[in-house]
Protein backbone atom coordinates (compact mmCIF):
# COMPACT_ATOMS: atom_id res chain seq x y z
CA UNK A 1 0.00 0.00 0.00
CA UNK A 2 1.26 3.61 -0.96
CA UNK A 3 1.90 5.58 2.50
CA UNK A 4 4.14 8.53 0.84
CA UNK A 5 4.34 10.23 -2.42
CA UNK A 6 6.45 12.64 -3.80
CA UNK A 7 7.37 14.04 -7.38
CA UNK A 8 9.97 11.98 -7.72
CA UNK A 9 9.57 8.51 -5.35
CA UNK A 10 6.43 6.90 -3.55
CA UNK A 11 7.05 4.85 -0.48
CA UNK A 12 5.19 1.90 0.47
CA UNK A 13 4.71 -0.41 3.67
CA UNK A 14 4.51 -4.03 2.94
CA UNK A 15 2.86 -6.09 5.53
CA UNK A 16 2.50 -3.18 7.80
CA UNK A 17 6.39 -3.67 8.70
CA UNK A 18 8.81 -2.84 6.03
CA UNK A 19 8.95 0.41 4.18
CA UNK A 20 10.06 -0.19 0.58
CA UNK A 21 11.22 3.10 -1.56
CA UNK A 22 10.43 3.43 -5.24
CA UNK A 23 12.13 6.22 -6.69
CA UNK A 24 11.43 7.50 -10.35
CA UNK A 25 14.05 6.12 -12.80
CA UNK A 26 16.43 9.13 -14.27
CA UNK A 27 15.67 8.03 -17.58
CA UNK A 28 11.54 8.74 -17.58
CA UNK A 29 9.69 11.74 -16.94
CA UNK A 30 7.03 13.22 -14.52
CA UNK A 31 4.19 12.28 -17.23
CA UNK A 32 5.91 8.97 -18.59
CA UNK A 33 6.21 7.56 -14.84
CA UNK A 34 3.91 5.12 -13.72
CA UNK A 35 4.23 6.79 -10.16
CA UNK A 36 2.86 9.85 -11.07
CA UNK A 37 -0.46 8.08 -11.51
CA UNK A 38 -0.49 6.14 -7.62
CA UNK A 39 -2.48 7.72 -4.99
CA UNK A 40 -2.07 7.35 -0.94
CA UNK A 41 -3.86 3.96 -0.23
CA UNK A 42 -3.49 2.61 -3.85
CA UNK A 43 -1.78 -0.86 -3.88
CA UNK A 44 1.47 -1.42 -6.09
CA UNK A 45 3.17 -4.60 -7.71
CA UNK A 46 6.79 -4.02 -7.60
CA UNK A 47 9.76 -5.64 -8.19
CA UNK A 48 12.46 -5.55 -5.39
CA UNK A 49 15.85 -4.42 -6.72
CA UNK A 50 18.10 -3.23 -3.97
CA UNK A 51 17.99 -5.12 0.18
CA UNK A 52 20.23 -3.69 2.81
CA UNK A 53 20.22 -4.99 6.10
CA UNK A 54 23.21 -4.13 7.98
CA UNK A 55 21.84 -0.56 9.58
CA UNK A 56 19.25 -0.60 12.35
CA UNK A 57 16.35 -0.67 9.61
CA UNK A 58 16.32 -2.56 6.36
CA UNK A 59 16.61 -0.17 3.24
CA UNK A 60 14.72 -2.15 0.22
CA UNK A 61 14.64 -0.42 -3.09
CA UNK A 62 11.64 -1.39 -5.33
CA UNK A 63 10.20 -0.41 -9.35
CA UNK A 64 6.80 0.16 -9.78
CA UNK A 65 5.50 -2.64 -12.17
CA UNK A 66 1.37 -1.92 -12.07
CA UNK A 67 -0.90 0.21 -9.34
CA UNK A 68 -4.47 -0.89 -8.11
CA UNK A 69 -6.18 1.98 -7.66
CA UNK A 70 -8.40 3.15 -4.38
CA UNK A 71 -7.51 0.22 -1.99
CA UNK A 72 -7.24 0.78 1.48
């Protein structure tokens, strides 16, 4: 489920523990983004492409592969 968005990256919180970041790739635009499109509460397929585990939180890195719109 989408918790944050911004121009450039939405954040989402998968099973209500882990917060996975999906930034825009450099290569599209605002309007060519499928990002642009999600809303707060929307639910996203993604594919994860970067884990890090050694800090006191994981980082995961994600890209947006579809959006279901107006799920809560």
């Amino acid at each position: 489920m989408v918790i944050k968005k911004a121009v450039d990256h939405i954040v989402c919180l998968v099973h209500k523990c882990f917060h996975v970041d999906i930034p825009r790739p450099t290569e599209e635009t605002d309007e060519e983004w499928l990002g642009s499109l999600v809303n707060i509460g929307d639910v996203v397929t993604f594919r994860v492409e970067e884990c890090d585990f050694t800090g006191s939180l994981p980082y995961i890195r994600g890209k947006l592969i579809d959006i279901r719109y107006g799920f809560v």
